[in-house]
N, C-alpha and C. Protein backbone atom coordinates (compact mmCIF):
# COMPACT_ATOMS: atom_id res chain seq x y z
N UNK A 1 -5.12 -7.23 73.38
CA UNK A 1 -5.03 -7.23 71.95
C UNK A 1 -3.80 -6.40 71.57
N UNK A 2 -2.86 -6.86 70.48
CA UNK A 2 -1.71 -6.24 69.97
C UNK A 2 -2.33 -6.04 68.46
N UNK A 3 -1.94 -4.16 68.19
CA UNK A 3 -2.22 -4.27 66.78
C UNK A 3 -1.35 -3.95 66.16
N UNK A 4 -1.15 -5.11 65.13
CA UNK A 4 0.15 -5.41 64.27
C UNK A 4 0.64 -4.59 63.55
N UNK A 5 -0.94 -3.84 62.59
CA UNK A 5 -0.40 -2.97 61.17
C UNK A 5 -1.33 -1.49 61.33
N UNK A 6 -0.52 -0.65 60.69
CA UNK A 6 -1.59 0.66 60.81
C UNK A 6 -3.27 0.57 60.00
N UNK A 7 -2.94 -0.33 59.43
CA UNK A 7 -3.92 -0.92 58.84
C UNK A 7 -5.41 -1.32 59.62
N UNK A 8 -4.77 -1.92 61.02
CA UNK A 8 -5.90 -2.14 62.23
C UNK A 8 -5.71 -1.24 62.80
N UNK A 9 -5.27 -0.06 63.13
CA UNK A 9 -5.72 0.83 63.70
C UNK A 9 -7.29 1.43 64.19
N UNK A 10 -7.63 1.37 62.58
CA UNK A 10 -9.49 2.27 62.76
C UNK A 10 -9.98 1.32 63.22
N UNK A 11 -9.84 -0.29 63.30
CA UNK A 11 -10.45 -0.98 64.00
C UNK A 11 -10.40 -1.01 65.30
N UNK A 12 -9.21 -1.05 65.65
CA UNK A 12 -8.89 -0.86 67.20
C UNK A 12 -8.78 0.04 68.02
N UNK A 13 -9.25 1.58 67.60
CA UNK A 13 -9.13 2.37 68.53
C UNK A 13 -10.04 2.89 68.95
N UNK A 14 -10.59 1.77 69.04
CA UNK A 14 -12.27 1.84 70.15
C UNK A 14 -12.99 0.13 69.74
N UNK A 15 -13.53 -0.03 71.69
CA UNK A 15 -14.19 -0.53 71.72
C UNK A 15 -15.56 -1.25 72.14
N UNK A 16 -16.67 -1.40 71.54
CA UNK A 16 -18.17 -1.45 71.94
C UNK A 16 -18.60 -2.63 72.89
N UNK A 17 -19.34 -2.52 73.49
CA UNK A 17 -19.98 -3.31 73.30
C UNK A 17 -21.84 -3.10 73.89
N UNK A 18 -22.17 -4.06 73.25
CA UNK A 18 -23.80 -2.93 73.27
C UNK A 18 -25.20 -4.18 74.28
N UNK A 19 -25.52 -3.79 74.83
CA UNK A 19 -26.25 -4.32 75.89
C UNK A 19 -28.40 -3.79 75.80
N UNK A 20 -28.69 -4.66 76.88
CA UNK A 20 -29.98 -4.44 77.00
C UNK A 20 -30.53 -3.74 78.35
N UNK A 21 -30.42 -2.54 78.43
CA UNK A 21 -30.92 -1.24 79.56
C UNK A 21 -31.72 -2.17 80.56
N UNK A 22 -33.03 -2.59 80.18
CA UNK A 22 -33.76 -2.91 80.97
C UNK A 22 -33.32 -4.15 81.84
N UNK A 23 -32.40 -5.14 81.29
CA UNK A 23 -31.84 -6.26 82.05
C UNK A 23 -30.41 -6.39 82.36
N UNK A 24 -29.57 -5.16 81.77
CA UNK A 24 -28.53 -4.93 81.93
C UNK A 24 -27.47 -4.11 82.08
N UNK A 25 -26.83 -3.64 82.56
CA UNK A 25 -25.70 -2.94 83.33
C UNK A 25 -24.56 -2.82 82.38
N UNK A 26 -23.82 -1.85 82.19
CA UNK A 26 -22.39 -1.86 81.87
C UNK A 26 -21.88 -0.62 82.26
N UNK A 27 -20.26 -0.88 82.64
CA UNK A 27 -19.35 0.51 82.77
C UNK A 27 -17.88 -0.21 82.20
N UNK A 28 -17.56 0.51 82.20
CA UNK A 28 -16.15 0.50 81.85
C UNK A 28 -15.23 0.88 83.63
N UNK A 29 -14.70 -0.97 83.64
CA UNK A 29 -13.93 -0.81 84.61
C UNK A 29 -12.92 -0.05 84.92
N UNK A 30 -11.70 -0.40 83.72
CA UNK A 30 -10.37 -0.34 83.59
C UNK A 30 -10.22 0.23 82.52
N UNK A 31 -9.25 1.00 81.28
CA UNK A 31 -8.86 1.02 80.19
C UNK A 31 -7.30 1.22 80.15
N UNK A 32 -6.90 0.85 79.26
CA UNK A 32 -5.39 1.60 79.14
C UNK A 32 -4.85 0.75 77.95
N UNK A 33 -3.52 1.52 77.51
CA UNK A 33 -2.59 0.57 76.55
C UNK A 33 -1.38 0.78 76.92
N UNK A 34 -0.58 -0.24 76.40
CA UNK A 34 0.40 -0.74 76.88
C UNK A 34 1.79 -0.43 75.72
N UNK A 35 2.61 0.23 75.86
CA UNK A 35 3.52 0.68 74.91
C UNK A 35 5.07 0.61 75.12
N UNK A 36 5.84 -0.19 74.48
CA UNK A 36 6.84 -0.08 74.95
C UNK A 36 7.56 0.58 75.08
N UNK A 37 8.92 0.74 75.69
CA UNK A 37 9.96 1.63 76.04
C UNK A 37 10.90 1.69 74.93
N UNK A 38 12.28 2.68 74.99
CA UNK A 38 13.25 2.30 74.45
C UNK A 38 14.04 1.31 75.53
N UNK A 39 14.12 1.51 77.16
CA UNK A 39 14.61 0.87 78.05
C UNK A 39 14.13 -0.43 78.29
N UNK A 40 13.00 -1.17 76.98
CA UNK A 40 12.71 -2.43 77.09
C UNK A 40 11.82 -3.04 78.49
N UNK A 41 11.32 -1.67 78.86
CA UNK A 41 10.25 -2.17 79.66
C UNK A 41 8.78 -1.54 79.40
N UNK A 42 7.78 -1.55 79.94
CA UNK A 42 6.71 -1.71 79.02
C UNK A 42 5.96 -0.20 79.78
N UNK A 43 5.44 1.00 78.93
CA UNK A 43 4.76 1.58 80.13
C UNK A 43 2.98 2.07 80.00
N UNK A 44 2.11 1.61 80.89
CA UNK A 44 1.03 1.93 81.20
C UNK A 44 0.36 3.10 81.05
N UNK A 45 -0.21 3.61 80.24
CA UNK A 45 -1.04 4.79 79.72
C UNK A 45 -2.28 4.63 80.17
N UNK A 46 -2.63 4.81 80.88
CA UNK A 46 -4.26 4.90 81.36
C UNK A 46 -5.40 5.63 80.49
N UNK A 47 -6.63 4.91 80.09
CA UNK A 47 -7.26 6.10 78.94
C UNK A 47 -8.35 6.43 80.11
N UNK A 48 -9.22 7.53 80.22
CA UNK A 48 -10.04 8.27 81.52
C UNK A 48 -11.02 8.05 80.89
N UNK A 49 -12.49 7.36 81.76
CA UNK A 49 -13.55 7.65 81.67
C UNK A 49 -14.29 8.15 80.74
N UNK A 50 -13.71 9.66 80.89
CA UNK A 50 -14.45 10.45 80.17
C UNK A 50 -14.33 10.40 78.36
N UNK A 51 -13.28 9.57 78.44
CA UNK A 51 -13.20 8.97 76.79
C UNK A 51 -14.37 7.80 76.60
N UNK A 52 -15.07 6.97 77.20
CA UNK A 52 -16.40 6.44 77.10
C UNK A 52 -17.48 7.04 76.40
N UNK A 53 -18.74 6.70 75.73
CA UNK A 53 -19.47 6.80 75.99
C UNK A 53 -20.72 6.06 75.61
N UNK A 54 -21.92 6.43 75.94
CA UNK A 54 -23.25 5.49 75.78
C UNK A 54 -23.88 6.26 74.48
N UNK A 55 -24.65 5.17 73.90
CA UNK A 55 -25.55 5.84 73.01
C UNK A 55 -26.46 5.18 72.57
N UNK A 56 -27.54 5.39 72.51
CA UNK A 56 -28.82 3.81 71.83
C UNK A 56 -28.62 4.25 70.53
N UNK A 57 -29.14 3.00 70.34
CA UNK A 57 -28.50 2.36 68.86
C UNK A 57 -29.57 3.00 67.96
N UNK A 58 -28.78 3.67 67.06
CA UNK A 58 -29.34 4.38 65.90
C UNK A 58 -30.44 3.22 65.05
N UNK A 59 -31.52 3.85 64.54
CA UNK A 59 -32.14 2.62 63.52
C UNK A 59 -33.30 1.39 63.90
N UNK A 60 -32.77 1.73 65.73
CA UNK A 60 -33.83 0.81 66.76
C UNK A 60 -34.63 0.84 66.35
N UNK A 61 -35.91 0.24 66.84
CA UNK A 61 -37.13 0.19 67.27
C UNK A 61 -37.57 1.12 68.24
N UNK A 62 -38.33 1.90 68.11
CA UNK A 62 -39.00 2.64 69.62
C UNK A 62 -38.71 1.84 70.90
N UNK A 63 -39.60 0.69 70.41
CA UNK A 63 -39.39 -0.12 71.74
C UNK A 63 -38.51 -1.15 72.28
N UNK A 64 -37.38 -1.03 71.59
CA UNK A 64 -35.77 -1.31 71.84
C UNK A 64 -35.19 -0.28 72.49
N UNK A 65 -34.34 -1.00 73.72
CA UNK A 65 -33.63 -0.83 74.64
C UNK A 65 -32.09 -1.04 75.06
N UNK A 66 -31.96 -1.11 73.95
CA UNK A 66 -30.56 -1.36 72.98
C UNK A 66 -29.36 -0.17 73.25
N UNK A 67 -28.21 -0.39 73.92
CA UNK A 67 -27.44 0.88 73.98
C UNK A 67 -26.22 0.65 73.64
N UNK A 68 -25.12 1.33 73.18
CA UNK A 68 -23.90 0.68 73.00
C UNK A 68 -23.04 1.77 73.80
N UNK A 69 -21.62 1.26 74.79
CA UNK A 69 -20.81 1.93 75.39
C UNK A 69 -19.75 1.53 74.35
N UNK A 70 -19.04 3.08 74.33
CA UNK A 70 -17.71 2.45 73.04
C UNK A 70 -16.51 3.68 74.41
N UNK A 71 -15.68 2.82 74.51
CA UNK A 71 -14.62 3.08 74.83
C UNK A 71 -13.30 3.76 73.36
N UNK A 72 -12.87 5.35 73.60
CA UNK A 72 -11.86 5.49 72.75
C UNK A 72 -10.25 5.46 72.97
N UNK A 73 -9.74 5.02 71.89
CA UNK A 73 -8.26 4.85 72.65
C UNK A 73 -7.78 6.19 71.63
N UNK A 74 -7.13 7.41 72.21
CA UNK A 74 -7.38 8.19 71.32
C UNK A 74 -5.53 8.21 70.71
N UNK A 75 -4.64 7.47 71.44
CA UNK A 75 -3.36 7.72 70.92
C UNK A 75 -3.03 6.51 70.89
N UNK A 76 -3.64 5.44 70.37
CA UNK A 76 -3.22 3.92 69.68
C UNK A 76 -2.39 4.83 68.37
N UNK A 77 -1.29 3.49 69.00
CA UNK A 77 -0.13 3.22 67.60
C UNK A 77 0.05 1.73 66.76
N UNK A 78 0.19 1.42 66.14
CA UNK A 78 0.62 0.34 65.93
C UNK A 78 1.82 -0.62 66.62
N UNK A 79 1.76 -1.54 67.21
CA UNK A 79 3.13 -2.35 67.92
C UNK A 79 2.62 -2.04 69.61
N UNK A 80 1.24 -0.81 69.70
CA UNK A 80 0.89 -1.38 70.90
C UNK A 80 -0.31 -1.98 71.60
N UNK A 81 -0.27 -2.83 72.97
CA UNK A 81 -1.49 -3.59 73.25
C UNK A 81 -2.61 -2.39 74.14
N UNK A 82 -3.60 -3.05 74.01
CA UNK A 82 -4.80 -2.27 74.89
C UNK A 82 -5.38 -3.39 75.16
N UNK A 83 -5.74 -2.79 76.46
CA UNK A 83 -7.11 -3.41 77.47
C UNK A 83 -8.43 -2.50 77.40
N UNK A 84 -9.54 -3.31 77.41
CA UNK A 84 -10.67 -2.24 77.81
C UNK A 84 -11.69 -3.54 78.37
N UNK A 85 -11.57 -3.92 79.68
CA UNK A 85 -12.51 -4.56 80.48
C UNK A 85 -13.54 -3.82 80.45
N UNK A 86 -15.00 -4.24 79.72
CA UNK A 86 -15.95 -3.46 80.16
C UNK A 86 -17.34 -4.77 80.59
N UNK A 87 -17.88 -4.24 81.73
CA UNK A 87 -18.17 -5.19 82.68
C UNK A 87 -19.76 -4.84 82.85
């Protein structure tokens, strides 16, 4: 994903996605964004782990099993791309 305007920023600098505990698995493989140079080549920022995290979903049901992992990108700019494979 490339974000165009500062405008998408608060949207894009994190991302969820929310699963079911009892039948399902998630981590966060990979993260990083991608920013260009002045030398017109592109360079790799890696975001760590420890910027992840889990949380069950506020508002559940008791007996919901509902969790969401949100990955943060904490130095998104505008004009650059991010990855966040989460698996």
């Amino acid at each position: 994903m490339k974000v165009l305007s500062e405008r998408a920023l608060s949207y894009a600098k994190q991302a969820s996605l929310t699963y079911s505990t009892s039948i399902q698995t998630a981590e966060v493989l990979e993260a990083y964004t991608l920013k260009p140079t002045v030398a017109a080549s592109i360079r790799r920022n890696p975001i760590s782990r420890s910027k992840s995290t889990r949380a069950r979903n506020k508002g559940a049901p008791v007996f919901s099993d509902q969790t969401t992992l949100t990955v943060v990108f904490p130095r998104l700019r505008w004009a650059t791309r991010w990855l966040s494979p989460i698996a």
